[in-house]
PDB file of N, CA and C in Angstrom:
ATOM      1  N   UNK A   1       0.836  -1.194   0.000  1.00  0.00           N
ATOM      2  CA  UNK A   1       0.000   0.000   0.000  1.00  0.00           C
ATOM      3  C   UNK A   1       0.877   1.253   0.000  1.00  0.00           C
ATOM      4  N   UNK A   2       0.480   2.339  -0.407  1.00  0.00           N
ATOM      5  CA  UNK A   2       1.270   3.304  -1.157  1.00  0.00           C
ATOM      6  C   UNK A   2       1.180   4.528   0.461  1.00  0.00           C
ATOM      7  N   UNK A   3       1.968   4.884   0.871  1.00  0.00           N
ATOM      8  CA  UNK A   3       2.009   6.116   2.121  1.00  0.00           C
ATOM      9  C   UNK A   3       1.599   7.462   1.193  1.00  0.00           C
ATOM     10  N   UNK A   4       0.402   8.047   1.783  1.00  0.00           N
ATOM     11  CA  UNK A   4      -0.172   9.750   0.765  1.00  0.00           C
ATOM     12  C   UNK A   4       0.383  10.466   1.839  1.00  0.00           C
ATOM     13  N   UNK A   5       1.335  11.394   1.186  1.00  0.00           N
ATOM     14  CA  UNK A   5       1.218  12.324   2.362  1.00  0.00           C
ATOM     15  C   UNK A   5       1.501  13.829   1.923  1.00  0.00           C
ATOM     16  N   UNK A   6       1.675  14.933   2.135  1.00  0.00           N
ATOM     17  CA  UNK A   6       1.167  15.936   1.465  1.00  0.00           C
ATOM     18  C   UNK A   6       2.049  16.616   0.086  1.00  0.00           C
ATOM     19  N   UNK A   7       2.977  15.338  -0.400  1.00  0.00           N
ATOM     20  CA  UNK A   7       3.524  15.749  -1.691  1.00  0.00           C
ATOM     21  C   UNK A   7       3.148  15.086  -2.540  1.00  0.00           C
ATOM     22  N   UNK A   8       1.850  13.773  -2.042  1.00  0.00           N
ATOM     23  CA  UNK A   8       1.461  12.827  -3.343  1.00  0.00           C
ATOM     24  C   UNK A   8      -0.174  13.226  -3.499  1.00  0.00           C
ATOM     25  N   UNK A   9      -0.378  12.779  -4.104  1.00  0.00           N
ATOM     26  CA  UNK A   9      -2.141  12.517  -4.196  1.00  0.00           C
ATOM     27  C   UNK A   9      -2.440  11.171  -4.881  1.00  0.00           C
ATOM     28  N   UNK A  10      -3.936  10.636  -4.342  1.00  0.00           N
ATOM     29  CA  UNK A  10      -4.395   9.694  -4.788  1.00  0.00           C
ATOM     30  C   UNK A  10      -4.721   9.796  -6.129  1.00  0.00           C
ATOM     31  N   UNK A  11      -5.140   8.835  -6.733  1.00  0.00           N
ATOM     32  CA  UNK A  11      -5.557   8.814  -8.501  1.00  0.00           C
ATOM     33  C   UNK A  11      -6.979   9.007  -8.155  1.00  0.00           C
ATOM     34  N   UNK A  12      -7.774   9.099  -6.865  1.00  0.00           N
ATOM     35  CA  UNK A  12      -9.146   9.609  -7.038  1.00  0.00           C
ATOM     36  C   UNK A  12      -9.207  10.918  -6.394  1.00  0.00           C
ATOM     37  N   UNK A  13      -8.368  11.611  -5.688  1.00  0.00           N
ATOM     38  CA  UNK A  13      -7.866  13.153  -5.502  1.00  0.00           C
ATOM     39  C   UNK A  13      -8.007  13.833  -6.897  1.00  0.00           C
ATOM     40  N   UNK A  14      -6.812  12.911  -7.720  1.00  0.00           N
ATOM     41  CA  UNK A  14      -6.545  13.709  -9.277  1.00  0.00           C
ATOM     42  C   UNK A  14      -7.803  13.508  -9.962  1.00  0.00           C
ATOM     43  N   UNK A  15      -8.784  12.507  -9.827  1.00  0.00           N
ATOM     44  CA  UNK A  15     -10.044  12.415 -10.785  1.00  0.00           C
ATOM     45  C   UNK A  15     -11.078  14.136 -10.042  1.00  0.00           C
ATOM     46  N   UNK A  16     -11.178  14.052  -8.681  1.00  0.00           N
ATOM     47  CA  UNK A  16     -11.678  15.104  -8.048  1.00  0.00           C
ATOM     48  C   UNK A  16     -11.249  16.203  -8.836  1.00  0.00           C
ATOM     49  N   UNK A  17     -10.092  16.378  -8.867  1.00  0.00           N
ATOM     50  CA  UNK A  17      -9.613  17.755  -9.052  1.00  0.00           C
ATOM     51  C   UNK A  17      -9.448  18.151 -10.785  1.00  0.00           C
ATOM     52  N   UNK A  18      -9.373  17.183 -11.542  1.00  0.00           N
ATOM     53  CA  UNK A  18      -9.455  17.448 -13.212  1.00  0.00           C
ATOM     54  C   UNK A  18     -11.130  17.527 -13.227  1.00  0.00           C
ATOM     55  N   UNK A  19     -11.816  16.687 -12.593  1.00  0.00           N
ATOM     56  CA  UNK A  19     -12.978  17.333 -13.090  1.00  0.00           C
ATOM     57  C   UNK A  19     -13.838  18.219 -12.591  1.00  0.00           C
ATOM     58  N   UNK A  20     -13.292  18.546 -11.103  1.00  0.00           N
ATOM     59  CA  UNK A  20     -13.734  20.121 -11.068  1.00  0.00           C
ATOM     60  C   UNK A  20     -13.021  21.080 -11.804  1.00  0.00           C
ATOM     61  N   UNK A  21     -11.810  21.446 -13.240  1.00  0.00           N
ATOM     62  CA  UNK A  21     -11.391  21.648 -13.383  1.00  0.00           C
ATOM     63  C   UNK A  21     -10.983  22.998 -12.828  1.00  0.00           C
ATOM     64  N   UNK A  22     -10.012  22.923 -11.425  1.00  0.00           N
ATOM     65  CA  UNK A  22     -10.124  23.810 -10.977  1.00  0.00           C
ATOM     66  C   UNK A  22      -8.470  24.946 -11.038  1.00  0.00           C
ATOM     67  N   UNK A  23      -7.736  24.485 -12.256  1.00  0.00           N
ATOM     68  CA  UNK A  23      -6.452  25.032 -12.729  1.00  0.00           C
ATOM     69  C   UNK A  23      -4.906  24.027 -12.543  1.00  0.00           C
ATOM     70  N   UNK A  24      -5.449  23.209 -11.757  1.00  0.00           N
ATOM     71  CA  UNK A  24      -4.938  21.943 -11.726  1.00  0.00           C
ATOM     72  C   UNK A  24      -4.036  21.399 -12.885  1.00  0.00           C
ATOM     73  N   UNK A  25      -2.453  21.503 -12.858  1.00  0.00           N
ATOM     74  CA  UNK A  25      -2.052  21.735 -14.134  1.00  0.00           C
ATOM     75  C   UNK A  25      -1.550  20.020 -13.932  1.00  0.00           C
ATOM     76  N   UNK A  26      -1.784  18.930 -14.932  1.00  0.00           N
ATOM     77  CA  UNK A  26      -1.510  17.596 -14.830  1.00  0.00           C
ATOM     78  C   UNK A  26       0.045  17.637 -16.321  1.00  0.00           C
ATOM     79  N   UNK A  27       1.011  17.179 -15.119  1.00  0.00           N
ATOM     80  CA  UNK A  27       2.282  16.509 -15.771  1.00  0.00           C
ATOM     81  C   UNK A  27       2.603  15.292 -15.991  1.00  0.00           C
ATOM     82  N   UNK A  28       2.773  14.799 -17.160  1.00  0.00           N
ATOM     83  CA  UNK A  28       3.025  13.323 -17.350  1.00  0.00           C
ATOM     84  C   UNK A  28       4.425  13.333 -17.915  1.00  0.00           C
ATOM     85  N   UNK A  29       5.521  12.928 -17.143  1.00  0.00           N
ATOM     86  CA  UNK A  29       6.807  12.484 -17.643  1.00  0.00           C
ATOM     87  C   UNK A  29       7.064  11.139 -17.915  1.00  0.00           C
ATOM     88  N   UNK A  30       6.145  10.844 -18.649  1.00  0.00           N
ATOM     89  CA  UNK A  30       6.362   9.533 -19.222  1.00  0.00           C
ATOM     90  C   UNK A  30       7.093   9.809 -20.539  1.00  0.00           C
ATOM     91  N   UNK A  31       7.885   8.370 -21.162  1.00  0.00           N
ATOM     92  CA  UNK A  31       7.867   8.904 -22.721  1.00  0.00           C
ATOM     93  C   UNK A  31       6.763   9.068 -24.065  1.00  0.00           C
ATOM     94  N   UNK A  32       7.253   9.621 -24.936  1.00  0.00           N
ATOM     95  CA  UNK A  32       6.103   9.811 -26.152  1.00  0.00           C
ATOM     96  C   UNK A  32       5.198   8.109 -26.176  1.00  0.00           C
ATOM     97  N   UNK A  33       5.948   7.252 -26.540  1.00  0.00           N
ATOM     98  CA  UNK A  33       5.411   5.603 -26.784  1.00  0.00           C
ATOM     99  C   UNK A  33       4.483   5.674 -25.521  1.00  0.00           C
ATOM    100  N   UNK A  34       4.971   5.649 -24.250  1.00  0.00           N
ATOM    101  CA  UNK A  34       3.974   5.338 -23.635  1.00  0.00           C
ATOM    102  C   UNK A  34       3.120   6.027 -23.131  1.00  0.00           C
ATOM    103  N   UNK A  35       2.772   7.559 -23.573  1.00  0.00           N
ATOM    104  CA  UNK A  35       1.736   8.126 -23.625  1.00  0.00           C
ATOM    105  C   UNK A  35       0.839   8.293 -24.689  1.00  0.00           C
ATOM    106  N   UNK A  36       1.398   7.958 -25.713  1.00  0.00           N
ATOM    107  CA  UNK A  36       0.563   6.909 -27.038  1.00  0.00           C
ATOM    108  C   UNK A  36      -0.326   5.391 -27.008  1.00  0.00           C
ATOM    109  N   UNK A  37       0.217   5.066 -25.696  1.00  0.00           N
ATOM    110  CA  UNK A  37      -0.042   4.101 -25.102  1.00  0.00           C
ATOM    111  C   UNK A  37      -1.530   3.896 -24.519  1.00  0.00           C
ATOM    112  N   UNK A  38      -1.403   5.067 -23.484  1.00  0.00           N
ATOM    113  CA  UNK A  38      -2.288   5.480 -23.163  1.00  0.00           C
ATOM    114  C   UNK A  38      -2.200   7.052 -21.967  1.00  0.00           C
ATOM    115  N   UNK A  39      -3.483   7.667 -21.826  1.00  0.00           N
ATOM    116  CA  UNK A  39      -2.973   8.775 -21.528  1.00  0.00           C
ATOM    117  C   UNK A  39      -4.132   9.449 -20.453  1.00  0.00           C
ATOM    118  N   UNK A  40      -3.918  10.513 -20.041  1.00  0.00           N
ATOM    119  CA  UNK A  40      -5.475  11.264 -19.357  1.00  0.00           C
ATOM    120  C   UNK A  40      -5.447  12.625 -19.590  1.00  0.00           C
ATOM    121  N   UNK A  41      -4.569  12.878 -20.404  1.00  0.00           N
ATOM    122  CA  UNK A  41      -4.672  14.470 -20.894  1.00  0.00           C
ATOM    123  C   UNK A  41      -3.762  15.174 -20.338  1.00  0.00           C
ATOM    124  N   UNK A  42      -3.199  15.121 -19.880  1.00  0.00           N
ATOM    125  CA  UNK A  42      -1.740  15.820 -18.900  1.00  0.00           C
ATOM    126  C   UNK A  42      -0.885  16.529 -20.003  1.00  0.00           C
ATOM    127  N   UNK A  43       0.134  17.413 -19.847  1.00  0.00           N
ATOM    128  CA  UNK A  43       1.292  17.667 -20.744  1.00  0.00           C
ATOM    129  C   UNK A  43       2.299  16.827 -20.506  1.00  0.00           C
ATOM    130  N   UNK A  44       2.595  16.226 -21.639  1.00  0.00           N
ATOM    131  CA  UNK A  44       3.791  15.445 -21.880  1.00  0.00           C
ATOM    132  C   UNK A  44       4.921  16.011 -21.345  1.00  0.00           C
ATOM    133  N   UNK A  45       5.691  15.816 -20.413  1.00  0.00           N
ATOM    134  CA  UNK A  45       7.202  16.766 -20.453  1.00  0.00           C
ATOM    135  C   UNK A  45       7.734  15.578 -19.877  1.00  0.00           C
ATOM    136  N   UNK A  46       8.711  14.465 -20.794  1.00  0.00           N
ATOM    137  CA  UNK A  46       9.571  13.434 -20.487  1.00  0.00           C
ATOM    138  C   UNK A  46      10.437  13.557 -19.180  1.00  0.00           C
ATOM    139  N   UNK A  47      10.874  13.231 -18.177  1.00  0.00           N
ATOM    140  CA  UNK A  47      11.174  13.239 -17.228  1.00  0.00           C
ATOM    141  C   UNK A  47      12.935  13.926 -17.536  1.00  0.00           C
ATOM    142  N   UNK A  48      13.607  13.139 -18.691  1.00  0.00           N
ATOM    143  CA  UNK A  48      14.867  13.588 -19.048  1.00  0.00           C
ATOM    144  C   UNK A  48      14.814  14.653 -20.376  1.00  0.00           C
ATOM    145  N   UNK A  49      13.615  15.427 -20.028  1.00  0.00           N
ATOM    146  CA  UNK A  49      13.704  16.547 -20.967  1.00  0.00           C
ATOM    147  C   UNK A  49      13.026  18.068 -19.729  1.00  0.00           C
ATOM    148  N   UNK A  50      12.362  17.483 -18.878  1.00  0.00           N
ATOM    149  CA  UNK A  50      12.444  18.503 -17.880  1.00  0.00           C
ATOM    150  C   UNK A  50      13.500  19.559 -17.401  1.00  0.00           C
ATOM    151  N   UNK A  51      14.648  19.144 -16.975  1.00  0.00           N
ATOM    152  CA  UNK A  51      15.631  20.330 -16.813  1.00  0.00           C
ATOM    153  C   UNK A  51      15.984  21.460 -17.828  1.00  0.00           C
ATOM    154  N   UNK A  52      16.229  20.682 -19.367  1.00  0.00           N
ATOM    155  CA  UNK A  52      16.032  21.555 -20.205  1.00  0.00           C
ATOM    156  C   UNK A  52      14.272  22.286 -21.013  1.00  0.00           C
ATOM    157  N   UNK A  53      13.596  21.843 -20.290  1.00  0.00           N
ATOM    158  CA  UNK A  53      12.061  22.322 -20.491  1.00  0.00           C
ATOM    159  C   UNK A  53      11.570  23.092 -19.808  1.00  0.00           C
ATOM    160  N   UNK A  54      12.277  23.201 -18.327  1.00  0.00           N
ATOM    161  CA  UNK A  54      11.413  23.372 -17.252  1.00  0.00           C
ATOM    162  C   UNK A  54      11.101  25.309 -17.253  1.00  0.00           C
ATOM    163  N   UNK A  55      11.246  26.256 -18.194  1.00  0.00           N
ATOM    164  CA  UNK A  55      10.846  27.259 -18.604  1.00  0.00           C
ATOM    165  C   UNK A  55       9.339  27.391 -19.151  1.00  0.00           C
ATOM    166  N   UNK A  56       8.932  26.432 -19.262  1.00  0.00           N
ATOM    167  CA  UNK A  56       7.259  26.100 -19.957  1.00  0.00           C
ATOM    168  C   UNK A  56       6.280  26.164 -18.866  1.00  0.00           C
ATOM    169  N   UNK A  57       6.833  25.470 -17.474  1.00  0.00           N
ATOM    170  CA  UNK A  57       6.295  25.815 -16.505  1.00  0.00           C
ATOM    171  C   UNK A  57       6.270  27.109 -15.149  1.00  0.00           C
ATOM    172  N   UNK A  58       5.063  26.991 -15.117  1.00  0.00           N
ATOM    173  CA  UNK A  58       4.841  28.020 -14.141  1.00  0.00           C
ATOM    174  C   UNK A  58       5.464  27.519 -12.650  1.00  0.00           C
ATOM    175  N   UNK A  59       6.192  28.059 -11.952  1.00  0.00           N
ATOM    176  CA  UNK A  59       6.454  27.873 -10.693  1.00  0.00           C
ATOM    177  C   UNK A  59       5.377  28.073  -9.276  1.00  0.00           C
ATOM    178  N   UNK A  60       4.598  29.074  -9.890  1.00  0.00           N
ATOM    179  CA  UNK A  60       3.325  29.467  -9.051  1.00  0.00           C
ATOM    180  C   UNK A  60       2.086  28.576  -9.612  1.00  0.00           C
ATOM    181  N   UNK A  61       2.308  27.712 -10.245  1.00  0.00           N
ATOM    182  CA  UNK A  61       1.127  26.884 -10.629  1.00  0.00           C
ATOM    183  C   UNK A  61       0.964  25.416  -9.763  1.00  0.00           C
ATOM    184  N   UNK A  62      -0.305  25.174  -9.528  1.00  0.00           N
ATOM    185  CA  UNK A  62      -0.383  23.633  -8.614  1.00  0.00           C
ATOM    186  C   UNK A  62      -0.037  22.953  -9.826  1.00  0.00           C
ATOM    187  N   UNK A  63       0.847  21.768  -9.572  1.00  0.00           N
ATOM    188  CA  UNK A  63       1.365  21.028 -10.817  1.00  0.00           C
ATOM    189  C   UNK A  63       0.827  19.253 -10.036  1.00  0.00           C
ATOM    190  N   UNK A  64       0.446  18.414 -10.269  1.00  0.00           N
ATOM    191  CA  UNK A  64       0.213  16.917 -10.085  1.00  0.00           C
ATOM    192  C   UNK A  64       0.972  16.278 -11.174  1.00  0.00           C
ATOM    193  N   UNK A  65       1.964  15.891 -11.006  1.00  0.00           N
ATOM    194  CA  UNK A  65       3.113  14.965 -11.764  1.00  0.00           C
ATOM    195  C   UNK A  65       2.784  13.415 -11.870  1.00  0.00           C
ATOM    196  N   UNK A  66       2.614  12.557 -13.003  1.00  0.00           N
ATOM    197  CA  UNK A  66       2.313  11.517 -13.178  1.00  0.00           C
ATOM    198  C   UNK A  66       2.891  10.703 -14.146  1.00  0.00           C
ATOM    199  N   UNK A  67       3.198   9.689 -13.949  1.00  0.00           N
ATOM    200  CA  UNK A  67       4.116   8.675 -14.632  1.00  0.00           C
ATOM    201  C   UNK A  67       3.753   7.155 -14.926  1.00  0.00           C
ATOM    202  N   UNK A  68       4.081   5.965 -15.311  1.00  0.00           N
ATOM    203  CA  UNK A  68       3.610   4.944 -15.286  1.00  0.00           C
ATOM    204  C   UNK A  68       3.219   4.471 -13.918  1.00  0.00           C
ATOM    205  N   UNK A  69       4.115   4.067 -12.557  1.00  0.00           N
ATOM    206  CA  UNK A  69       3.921   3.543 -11.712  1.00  0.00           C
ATOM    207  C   UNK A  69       4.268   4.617 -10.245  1.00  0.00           C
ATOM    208  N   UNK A  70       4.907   5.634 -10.476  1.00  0.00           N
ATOM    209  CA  UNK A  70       5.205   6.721  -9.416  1.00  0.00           C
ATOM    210  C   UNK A  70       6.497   7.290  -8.978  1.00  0.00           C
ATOM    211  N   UNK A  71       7.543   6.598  -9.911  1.00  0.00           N
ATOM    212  CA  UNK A  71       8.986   7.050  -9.557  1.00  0.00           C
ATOM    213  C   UNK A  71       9.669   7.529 -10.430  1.00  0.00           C
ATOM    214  N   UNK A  72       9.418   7.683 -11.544  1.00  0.00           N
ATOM    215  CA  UNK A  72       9.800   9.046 -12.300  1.00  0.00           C
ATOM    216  C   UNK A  72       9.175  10.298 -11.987  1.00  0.00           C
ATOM    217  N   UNK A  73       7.891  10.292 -11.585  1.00  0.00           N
ATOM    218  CA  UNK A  73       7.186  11.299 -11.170  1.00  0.00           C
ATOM    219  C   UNK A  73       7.956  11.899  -9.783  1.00  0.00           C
ATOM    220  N   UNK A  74       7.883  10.995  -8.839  1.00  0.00           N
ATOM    221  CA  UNK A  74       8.786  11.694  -7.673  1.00  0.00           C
ATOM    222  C   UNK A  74       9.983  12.149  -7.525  1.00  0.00           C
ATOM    223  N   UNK A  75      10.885  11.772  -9.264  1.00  0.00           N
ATOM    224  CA  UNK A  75      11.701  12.015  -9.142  1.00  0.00           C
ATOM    225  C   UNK A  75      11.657  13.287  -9.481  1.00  0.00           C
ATOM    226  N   UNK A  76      10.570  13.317 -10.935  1.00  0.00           N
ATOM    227  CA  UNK A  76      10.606  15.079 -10.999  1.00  0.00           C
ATOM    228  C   UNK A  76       9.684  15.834  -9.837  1.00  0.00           C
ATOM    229  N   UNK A  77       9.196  15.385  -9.049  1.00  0.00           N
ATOM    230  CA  UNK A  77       8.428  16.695  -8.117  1.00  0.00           C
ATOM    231  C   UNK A  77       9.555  17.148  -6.890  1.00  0.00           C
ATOM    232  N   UNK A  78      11.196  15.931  -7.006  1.00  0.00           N
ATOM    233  CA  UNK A  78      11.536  16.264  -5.671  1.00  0.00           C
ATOM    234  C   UNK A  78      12.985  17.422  -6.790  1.00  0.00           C
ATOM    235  N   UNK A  79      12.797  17.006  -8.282  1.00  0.00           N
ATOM    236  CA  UNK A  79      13.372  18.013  -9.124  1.00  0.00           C
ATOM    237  C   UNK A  79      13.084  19.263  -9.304  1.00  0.00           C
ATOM    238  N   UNK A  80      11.481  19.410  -9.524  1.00  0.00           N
ATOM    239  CA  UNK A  80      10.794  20.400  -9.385  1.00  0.00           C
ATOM    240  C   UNK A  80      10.908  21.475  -8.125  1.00  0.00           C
ATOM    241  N   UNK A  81      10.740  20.764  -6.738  1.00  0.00           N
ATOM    242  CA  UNK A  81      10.871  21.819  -5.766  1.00  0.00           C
ATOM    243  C   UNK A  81      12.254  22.041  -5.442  1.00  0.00           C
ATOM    244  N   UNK A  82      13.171  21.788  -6.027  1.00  0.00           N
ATOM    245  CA  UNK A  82      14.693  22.285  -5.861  1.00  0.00           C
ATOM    246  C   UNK A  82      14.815  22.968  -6.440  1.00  0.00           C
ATOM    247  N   UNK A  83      14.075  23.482  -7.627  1.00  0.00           N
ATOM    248  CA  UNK A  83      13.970  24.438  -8.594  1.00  0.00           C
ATOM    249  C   UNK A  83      13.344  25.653  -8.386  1.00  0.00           C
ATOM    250  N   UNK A  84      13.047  25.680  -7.414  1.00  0.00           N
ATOM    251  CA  UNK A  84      11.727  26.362  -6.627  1.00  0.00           C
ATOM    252  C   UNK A  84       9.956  26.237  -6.774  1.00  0.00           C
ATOM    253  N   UNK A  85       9.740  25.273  -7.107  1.00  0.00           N
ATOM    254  CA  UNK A  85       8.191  24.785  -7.652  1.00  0.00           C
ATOM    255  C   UNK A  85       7.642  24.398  -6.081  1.00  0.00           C
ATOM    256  N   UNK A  86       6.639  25.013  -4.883  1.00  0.00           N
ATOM    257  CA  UNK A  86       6.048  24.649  -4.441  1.00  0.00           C
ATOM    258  C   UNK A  86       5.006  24.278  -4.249  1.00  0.00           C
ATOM    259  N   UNK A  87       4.188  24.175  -5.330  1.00  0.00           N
ATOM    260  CA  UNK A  87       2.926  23.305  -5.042  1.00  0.00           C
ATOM    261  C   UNK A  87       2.684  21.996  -6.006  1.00  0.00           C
ATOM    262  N   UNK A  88       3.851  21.565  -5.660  1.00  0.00           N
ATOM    263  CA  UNK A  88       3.998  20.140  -6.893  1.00  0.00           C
ATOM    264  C   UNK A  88       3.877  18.995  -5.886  1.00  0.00           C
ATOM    265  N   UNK A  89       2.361  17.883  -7.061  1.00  0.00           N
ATOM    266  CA  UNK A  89       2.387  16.524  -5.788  1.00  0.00           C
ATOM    267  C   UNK A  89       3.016  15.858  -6.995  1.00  0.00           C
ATOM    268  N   UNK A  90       3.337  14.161  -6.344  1.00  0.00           N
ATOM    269  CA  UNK A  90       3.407  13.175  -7.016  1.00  0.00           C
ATOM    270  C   UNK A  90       2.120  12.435  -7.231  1.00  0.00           C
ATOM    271  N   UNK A  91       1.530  11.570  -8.031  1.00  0.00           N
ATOM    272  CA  UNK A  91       0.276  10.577  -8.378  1.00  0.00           C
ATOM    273  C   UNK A  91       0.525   9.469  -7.964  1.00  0.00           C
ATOM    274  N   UNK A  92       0.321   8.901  -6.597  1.00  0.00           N
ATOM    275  CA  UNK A  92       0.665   7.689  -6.357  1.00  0.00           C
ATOM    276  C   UNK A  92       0.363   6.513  -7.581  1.00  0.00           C
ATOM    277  N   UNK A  93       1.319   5.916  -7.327  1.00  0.00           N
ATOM    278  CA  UNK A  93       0.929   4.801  -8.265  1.00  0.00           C
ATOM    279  C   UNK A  93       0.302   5.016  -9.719  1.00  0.00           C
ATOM    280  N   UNK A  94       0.399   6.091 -10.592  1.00  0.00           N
ATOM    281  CA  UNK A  94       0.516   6.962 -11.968  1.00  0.00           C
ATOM    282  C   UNK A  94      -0.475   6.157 -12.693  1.00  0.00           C
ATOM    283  N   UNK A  95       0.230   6.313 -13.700  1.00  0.00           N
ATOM    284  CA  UNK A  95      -1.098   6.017 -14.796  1.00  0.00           C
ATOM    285  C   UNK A  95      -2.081   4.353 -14.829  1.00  0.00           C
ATOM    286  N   UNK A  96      -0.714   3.310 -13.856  1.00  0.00           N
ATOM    287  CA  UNK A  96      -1.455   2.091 -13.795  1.00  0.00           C
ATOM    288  C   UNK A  96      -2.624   2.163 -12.915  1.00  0.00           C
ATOM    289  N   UNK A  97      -2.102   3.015 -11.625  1.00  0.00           N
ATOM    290  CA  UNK A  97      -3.133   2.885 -10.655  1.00  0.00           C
ATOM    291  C   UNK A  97      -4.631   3.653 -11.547  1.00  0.00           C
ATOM    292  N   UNK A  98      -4.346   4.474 -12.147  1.00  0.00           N
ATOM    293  CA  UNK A  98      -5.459   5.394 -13.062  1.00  0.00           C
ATOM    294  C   UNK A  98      -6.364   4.253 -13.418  1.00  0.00           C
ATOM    295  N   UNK A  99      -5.464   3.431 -14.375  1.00  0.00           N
ATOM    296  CA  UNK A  99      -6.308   2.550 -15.010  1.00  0.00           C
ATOM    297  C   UNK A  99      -6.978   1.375 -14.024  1.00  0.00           C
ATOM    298  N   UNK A 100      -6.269   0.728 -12.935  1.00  0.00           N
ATOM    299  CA  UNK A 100      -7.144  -0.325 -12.543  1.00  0.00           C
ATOM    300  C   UNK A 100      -8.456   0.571 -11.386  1.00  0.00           C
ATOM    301  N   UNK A 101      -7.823   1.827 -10.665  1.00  0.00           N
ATOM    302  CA  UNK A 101      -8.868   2.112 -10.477  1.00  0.00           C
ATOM    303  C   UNK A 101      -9.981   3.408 -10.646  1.00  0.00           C
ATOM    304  N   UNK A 102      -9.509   3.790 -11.565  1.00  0.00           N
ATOM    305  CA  UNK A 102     -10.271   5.030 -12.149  1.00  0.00           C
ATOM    306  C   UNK A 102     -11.077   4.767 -13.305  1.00  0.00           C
ATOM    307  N   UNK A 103     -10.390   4.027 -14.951  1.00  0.00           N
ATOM    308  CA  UNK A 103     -10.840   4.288 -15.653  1.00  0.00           C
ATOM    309  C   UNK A 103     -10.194   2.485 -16.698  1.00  0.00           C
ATOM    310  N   UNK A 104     -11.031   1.278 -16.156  1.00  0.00           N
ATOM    311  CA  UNK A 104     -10.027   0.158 -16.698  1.00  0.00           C
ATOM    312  C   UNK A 104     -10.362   0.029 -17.846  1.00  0.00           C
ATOM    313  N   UNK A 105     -10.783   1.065 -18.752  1.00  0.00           N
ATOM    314  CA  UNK A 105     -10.969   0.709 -20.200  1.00  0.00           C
ATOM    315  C   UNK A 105      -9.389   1.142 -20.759  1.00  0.00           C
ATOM    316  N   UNK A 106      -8.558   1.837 -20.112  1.00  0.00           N
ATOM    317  CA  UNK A 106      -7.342   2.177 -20.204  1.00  0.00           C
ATOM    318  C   UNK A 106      -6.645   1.123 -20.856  1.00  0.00           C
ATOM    319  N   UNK A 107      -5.693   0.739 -21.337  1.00  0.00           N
ATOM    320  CA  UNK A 107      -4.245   0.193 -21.736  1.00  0.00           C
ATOM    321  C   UNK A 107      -4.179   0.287 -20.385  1.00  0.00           C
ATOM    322  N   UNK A 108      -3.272  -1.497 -19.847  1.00  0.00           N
ATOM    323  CA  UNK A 108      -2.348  -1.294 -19.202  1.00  0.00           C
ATOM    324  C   UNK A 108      -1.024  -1.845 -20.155  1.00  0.00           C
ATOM    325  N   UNK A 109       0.019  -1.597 -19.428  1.00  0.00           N
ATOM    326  CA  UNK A 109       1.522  -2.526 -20.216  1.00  0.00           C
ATOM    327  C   UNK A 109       2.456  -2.053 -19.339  1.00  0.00           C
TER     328      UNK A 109
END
């Protein structure tokens, strides 16, 4: 079982909060293939293209970072707030957890 604590959010937090769409900016550092794969609408920004990207983002923006399973993602949110980004979570358990429990018409792989 996955520990939430106030730098992650659940995958039914992130369903709450995309569909109140309440400015909630969703990051997926996955690669291109596997967000072809499958996806939930997030901006693509590859995890090893972030440092040289990271001008696209707002620093004052809530950012929810999401990845296949949760550790590329944490790697960029603990990248992100060294950068000065404070309101960045991680997605526990990323796009798989999405799919088995949010939305299982998803791709898994």
């Amino acid at each position: 079982m996955t520990t939430i604590d106030s730098s992650t959010m659940t995958v039914r937090e992130l369903k709450t909060r995309l569909d109140k769409n309440d400015g909630l900016l969703l990051l997926d550092v996955r690669e291109p293939l596997e967000y072809r794969i499958c996806n939930i609408g997030g901006k693509l920004l590859p995890l090893g293209e972030l440092p040289a990207r990271l001008d696209e983002l707002d620093p004052g923006e809530e950012i929810a970072v999401i990845c296949h399973h949760g550790r590329r993602s944490n790697m960029a949110v603990e990248f992100l707030r060294r950068s000065g980004f404070q309101s960045v979570r991680n997605v526990a358990g990323g796009i798989d957890a999405w799919a088995k429990e949010i939305d299982p018409s998803l791709p898994r792989y």
